[in-house]
C-alpha atoms as a PDB file:
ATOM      1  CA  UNK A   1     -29.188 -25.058  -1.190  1.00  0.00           C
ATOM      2  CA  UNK A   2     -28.051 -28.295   0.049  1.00  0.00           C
ATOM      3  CA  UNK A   3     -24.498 -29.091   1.470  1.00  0.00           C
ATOM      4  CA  UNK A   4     -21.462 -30.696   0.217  1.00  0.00           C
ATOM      5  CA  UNK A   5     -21.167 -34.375   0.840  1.00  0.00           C
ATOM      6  CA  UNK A   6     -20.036 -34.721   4.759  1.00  0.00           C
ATOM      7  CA  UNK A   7     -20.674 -31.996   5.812  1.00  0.00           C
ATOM      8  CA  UNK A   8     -24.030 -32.948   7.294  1.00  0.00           C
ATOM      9  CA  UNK A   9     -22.190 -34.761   9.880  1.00  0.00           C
ATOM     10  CA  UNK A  10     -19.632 -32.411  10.560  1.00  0.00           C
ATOM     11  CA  UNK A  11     -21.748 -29.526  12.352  1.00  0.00           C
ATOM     12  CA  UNK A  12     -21.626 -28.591  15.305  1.00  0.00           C
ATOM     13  CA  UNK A  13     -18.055 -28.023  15.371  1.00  0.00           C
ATOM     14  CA  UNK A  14     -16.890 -27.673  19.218  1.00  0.00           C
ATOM     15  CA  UNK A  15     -13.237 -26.056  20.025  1.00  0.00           C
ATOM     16  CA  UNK A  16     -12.051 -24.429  22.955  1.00  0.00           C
ATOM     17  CA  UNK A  17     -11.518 -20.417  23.025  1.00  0.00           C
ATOM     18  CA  UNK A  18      -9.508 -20.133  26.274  1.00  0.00           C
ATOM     19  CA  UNK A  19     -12.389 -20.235  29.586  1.00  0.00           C
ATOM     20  CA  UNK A  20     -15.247 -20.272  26.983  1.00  0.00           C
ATOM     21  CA  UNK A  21     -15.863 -23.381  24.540  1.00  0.00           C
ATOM     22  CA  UNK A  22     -17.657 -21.772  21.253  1.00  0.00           C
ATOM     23  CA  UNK A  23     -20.357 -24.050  19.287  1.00  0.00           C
ATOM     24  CA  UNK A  24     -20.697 -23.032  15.426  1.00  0.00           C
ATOM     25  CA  UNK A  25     -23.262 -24.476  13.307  1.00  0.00           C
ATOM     26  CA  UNK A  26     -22.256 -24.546   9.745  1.00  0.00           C
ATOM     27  CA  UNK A  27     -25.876 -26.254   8.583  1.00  0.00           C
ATOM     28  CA  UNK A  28     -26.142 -22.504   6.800  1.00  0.00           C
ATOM     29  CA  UNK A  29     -23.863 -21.294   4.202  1.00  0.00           C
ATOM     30  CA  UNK A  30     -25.239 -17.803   4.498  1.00  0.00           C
ATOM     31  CA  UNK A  31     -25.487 -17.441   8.089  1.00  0.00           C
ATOM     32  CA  UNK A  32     -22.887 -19.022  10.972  1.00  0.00           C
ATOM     33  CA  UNK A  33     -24.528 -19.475  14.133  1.00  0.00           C
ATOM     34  CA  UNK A  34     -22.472 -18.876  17.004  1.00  0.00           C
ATOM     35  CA  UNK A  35     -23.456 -20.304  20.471  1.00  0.00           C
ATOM     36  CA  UNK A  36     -20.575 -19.320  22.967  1.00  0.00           C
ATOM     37  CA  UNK A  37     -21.126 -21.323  26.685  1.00  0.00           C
ATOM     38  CA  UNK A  38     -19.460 -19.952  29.541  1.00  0.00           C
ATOM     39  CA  UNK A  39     -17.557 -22.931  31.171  1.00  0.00           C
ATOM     40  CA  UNK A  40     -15.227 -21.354  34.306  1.00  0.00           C
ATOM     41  CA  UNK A  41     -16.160 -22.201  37.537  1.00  0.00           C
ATOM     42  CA  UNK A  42     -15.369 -19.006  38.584  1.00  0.00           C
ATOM     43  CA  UNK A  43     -17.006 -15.766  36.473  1.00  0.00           C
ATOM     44  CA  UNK A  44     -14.490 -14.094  34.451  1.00  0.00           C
ATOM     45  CA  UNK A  45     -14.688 -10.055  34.649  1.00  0.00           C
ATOM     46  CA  UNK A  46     -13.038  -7.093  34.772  1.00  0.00           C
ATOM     47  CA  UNK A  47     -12.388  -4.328  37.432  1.00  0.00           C
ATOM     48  CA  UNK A  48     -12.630  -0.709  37.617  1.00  0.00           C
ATOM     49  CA  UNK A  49      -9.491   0.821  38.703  1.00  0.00           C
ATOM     50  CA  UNK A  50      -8.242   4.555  39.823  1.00  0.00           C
ATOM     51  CA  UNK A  51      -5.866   5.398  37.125  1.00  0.00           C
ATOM     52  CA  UNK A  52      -6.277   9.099  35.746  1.00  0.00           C
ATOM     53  CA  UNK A  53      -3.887   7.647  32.590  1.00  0.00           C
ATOM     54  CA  UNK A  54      -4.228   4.096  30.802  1.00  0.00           C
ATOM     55  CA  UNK A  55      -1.442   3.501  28.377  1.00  0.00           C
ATOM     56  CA  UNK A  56      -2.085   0.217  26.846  1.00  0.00           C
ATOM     57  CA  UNK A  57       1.092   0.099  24.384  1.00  0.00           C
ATOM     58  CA  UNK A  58       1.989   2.771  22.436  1.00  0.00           C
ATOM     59  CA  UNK A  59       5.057   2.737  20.029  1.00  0.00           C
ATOM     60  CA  UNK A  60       7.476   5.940  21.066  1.00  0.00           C
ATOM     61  CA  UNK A  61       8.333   8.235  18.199  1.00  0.00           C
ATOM     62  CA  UNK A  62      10.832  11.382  18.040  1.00  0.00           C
ATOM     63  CA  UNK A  63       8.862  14.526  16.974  1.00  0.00           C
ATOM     64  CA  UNK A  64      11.974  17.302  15.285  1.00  0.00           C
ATOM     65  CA  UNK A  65      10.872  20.803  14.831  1.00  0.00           C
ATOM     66  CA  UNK A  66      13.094  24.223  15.022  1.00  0.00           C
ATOM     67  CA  UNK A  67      13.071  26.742  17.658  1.00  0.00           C
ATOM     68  CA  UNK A  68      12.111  30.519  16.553  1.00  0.00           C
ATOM     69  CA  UNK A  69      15.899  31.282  15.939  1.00  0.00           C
ATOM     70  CA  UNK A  70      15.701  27.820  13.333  1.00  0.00           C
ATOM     71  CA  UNK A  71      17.727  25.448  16.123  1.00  0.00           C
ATOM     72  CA  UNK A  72      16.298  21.860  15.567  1.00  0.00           C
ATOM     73  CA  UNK A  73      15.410  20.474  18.938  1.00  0.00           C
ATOM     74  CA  UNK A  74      13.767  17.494  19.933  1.00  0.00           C
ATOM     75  CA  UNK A  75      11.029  15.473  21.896  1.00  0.00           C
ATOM     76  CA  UNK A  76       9.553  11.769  22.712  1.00  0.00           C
ATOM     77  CA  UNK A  77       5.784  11.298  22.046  1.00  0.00           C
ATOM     78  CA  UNK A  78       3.935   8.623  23.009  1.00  0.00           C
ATOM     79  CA  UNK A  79       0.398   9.834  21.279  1.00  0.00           C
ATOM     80  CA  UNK A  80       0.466   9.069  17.163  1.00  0.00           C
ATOM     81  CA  UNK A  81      -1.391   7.467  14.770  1.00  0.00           C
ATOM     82  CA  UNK A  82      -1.639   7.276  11.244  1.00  0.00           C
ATOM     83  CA  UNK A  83      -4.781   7.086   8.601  1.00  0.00           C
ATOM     84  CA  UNK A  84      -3.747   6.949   4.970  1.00  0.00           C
ATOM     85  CA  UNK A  85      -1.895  10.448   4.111  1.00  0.00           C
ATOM     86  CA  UNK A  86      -2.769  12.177   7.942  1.00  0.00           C
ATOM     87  CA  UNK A  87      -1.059  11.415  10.774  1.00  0.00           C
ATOM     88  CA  UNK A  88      -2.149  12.561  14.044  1.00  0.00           C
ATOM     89  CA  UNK A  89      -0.208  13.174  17.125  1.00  0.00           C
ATOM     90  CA  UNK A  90      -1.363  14.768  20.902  1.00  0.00           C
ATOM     91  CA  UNK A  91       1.178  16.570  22.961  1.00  0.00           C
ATOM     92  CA  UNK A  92       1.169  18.322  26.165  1.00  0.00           C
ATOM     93  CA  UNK A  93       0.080  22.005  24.993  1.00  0.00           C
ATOM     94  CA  UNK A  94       2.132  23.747  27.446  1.00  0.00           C
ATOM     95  CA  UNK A  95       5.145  22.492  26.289  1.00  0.00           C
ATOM     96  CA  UNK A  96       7.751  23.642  24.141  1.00  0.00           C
ATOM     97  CA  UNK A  97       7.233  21.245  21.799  1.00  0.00           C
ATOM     98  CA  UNK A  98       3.471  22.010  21.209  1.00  0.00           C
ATOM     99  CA  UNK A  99       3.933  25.649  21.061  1.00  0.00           C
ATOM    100  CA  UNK A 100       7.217  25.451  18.225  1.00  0.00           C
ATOM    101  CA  UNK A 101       5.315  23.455  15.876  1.00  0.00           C
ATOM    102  CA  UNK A 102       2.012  25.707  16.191  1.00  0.00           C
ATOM    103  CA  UNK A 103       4.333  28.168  15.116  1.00  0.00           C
ATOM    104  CA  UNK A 104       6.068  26.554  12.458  1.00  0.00           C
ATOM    105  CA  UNK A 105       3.624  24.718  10.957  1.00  0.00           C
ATOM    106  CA  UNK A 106       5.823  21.955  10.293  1.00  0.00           C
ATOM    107  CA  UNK A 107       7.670  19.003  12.134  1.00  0.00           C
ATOM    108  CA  UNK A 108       9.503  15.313  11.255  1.00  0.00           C
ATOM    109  CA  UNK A 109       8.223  12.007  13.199  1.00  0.00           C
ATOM    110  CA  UNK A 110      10.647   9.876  13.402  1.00  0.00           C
ATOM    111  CA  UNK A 111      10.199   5.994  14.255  1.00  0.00           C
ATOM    112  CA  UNK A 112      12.936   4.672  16.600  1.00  0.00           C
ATOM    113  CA  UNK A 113      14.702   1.783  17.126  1.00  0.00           C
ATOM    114  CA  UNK A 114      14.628   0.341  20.791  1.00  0.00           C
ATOM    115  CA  UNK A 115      18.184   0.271  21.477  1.00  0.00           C
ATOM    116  CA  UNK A 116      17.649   4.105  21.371  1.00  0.00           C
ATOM    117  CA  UNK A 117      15.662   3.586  24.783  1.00  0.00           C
ATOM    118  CA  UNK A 118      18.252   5.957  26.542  1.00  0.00           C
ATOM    119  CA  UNK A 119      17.935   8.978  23.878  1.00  0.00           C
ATOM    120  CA  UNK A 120      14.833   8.493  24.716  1.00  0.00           C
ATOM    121  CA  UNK A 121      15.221   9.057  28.357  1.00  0.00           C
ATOM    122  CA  UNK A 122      17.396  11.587  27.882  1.00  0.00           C
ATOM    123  CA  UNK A 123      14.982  13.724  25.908  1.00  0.00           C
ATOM    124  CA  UNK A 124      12.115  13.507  27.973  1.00  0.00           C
ATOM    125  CA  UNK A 125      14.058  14.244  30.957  1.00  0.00           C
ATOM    126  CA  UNK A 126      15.646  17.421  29.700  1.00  0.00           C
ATOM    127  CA  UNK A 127      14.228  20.459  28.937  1.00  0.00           C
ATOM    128  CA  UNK A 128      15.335  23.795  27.290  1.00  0.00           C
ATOM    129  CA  UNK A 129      17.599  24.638  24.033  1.00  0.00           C
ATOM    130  CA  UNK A 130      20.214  22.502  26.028  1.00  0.00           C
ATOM    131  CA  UNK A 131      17.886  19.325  25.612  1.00  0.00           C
ATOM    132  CA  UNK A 132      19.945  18.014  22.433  1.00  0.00           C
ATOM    133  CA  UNK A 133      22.784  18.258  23.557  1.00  0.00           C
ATOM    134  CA  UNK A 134      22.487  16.707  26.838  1.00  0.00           C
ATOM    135  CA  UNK A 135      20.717  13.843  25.023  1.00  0.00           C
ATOM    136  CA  UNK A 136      23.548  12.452  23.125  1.00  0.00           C
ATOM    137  CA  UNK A 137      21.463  12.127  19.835  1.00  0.00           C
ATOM    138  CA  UNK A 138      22.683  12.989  16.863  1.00  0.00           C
ATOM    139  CA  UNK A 139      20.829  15.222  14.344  1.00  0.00           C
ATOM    140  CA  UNK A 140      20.952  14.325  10.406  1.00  0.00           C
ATOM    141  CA  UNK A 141      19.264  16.087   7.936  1.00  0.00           C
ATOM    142  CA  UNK A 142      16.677  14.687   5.148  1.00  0.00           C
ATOM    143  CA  UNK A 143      18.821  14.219   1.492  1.00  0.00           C
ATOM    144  CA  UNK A 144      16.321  16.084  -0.732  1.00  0.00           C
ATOM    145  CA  UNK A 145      13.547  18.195   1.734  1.00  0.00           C
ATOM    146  CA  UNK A 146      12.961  20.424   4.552  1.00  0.00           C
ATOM    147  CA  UNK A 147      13.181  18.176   7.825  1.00  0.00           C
ATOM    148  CA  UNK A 148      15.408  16.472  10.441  1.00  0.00           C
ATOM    149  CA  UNK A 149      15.474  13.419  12.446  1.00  0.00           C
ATOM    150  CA  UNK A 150      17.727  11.648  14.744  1.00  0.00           C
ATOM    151  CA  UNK A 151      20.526   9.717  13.591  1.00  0.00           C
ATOM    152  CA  UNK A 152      19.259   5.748  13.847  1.00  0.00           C
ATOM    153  CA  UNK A 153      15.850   6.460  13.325  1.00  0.00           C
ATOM    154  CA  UNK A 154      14.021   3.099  10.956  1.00  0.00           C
ATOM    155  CA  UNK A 155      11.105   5.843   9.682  1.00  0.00           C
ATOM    156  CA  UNK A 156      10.794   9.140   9.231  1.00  0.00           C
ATOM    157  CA  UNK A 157       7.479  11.223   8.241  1.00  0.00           C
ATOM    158  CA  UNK A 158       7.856  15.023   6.870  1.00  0.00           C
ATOM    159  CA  UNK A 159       4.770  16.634   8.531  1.00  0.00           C
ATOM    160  CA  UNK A 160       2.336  19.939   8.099  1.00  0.00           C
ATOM    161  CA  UNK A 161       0.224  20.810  10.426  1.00  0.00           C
ATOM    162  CA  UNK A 162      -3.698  20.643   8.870  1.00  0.00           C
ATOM    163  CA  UNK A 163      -5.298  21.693  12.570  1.00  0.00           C
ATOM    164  CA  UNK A 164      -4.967  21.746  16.111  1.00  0.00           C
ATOM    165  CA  UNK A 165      -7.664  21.296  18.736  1.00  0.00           C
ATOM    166  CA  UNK A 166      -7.114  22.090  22.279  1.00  0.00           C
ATOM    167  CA  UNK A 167      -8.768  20.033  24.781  1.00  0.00           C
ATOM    168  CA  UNK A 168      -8.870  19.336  28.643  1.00  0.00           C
ATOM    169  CA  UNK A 169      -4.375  21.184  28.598  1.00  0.00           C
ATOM    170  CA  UNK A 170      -3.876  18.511  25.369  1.00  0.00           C
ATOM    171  CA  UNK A 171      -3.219  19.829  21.478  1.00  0.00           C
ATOM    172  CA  UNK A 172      -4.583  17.069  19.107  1.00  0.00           C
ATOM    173  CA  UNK A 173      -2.307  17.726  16.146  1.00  0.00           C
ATOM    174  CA  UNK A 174      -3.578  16.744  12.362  1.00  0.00           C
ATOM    175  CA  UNK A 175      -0.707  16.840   9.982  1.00  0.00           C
ATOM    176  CA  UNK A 176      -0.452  15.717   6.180  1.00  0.00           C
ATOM    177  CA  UNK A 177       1.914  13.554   5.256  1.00  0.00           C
ATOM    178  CA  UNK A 178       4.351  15.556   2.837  1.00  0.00           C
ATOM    179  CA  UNK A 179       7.317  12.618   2.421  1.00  0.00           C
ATOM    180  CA  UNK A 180       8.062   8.944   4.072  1.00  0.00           C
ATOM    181  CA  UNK A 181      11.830   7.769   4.648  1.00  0.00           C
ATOM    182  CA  UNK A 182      12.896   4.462   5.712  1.00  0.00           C
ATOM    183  CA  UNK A 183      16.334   2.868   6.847  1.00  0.00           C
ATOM    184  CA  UNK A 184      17.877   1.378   3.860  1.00  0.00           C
ATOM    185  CA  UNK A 185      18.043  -2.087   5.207  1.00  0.00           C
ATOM    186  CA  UNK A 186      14.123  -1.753   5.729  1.00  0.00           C
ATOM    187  CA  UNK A 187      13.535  -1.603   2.498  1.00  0.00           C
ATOM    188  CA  UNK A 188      13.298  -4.281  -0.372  1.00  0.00           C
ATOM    189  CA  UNK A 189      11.382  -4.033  -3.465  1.00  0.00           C
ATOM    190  CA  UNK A 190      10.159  -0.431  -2.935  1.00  0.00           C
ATOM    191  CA  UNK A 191       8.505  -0.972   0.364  1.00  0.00           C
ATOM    192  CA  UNK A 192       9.760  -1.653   4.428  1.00  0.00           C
ATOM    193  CA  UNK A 193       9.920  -5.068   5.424  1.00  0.00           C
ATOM    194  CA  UNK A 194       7.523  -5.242   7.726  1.00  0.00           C
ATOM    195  CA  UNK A 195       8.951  -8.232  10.119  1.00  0.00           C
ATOM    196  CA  UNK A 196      12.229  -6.007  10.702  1.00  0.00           C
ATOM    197  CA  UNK A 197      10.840  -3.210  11.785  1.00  0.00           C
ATOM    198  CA  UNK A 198      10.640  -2.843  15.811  1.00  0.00           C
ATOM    199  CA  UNK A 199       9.692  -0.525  18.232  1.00  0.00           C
ATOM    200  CA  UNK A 200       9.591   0.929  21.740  1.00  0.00           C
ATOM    201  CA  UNK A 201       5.899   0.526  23.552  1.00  0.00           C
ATOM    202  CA  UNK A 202       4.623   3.165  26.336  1.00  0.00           C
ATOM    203  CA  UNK A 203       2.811   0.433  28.467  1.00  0.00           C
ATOM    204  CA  UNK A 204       1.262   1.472  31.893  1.00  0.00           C
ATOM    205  CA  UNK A 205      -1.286   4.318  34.084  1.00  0.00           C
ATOM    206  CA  UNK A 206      -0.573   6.814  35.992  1.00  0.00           C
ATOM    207  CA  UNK A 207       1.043   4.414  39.000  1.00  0.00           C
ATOM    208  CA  UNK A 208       3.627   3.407  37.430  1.00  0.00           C
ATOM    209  CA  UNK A 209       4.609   3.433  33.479  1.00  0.00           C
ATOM    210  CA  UNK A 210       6.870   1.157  31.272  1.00  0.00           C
ATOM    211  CA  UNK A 211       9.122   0.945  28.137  1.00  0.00           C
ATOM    212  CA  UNK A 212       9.052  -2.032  26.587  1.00  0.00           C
ATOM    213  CA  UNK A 213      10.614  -3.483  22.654  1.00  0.00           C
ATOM    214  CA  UNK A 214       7.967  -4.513  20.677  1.00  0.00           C
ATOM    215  CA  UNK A 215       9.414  -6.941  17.525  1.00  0.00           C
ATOM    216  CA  UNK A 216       7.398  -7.184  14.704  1.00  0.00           C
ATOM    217  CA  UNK A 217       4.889 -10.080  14.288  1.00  0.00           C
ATOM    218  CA  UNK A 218       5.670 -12.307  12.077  1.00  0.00           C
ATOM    219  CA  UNK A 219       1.528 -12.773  11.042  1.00  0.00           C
ATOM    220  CA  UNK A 220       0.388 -11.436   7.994  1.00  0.00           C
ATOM    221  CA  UNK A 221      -2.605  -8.898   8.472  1.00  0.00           C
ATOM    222  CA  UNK A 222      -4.062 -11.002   5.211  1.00  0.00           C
ATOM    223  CA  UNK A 223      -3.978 -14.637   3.921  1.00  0.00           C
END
């Protein structure tokens, strides 16, 4: 196969890629060669470190679930992802939190704004049935199923537990998503707008640890 017209004398292309200038032939359509030439004067690397934790931005969510008299309570989480209809979360599994929704079965994830930053606080420095209250936050109830979340939340999941796996004092929780809410001013033509939606990142180690607001991007993850 030969190549369009002018393109024979437009390979290499040359561009820098911060320290590192990258070469890419283009004389093949089916294969790009890559040639990447280390050009620092001084060798860029990375260094161990003594950190028993690593938190490298994760968003903050609110996890609801009732006590064994049916009292909603409350807790932060820093540990949750989500893969199509599962979404998995990892909590301490000594706590209160961990041991209620083994029980129950069930919980709500809810997706906070950051101007919430000192509910957060609150609830992670509180413990007991007194935790709520001494929080501030304000409990609403889902319109149409089981579940609860905190009033100001921007998403909220309805949750059933699938498994739990204990490992090294952790619970790795697998739920199934049962039902997905979103703030009314998220929403526009039956799904969240992406670019308003904003969160609070856990960013640190075990030295010292940091909440930070992380906006939206505004780059789409396809052309």
């Amino acid at each position: 196969m030969s190549l369009p017209d002018g393109c024979a004398k437009a390979f290499p292309i040359r561009f820098r890629c911060r320290a590192r200038t990258v070469v890419i032939d283009i004389a093949s359509l089916y294969g790009i060669v890559v040639t990447i030439h280390n050009t620092c004067k001084g060798q860029v690397s990375v260094r161990r470190i003594d950190a028993r934790k690593l938190y490298y931005g994760f968003p903050v969510v609110v996890l609801s679930y009732q006590t064994s008299d049916g009292e909603w309570t409350m807790t932060p989480c820093s540990s949750s992802y989500t893969l199509g209809d599962t979404l998995c979360v990892g909590l301490d599994s000594s706590t209160t939190a961990a041991q209620c929704i083994v029980r129950e079965g069930r919980c709500t994830l809810s997706v906070i704004r950051p101007d919430m930053i000192d509910i957060v606080r609150a609830l992670g420095s509180a413990h007991g049935r007194s935790k709520v209250a001494s929080s501030g936050v304000v409990i609403s109830s889902l319109p149409d199923v089981w579940g609860a979340y905190p009033q100001g939340a921007q998403i909220v999941f309805v949750m059933e537990v699938e498994s739990v796996q204990e490992a090294h004092g952790y619970a790795h929780f697998r739920f199934a998503i049962r039902a997905r809410y979103a703030d009314d001013a998220l929403l526009e033509a039956g799904g969240v707008k992406p670019e308003e939606v904003s969160t609070l990142s856990y960013v640190g180690d075990s030295h010292r640890r940091l909440l930070t607001s992380s906006p939206a991007s505004m780059v789409p993850d396809r052309p």
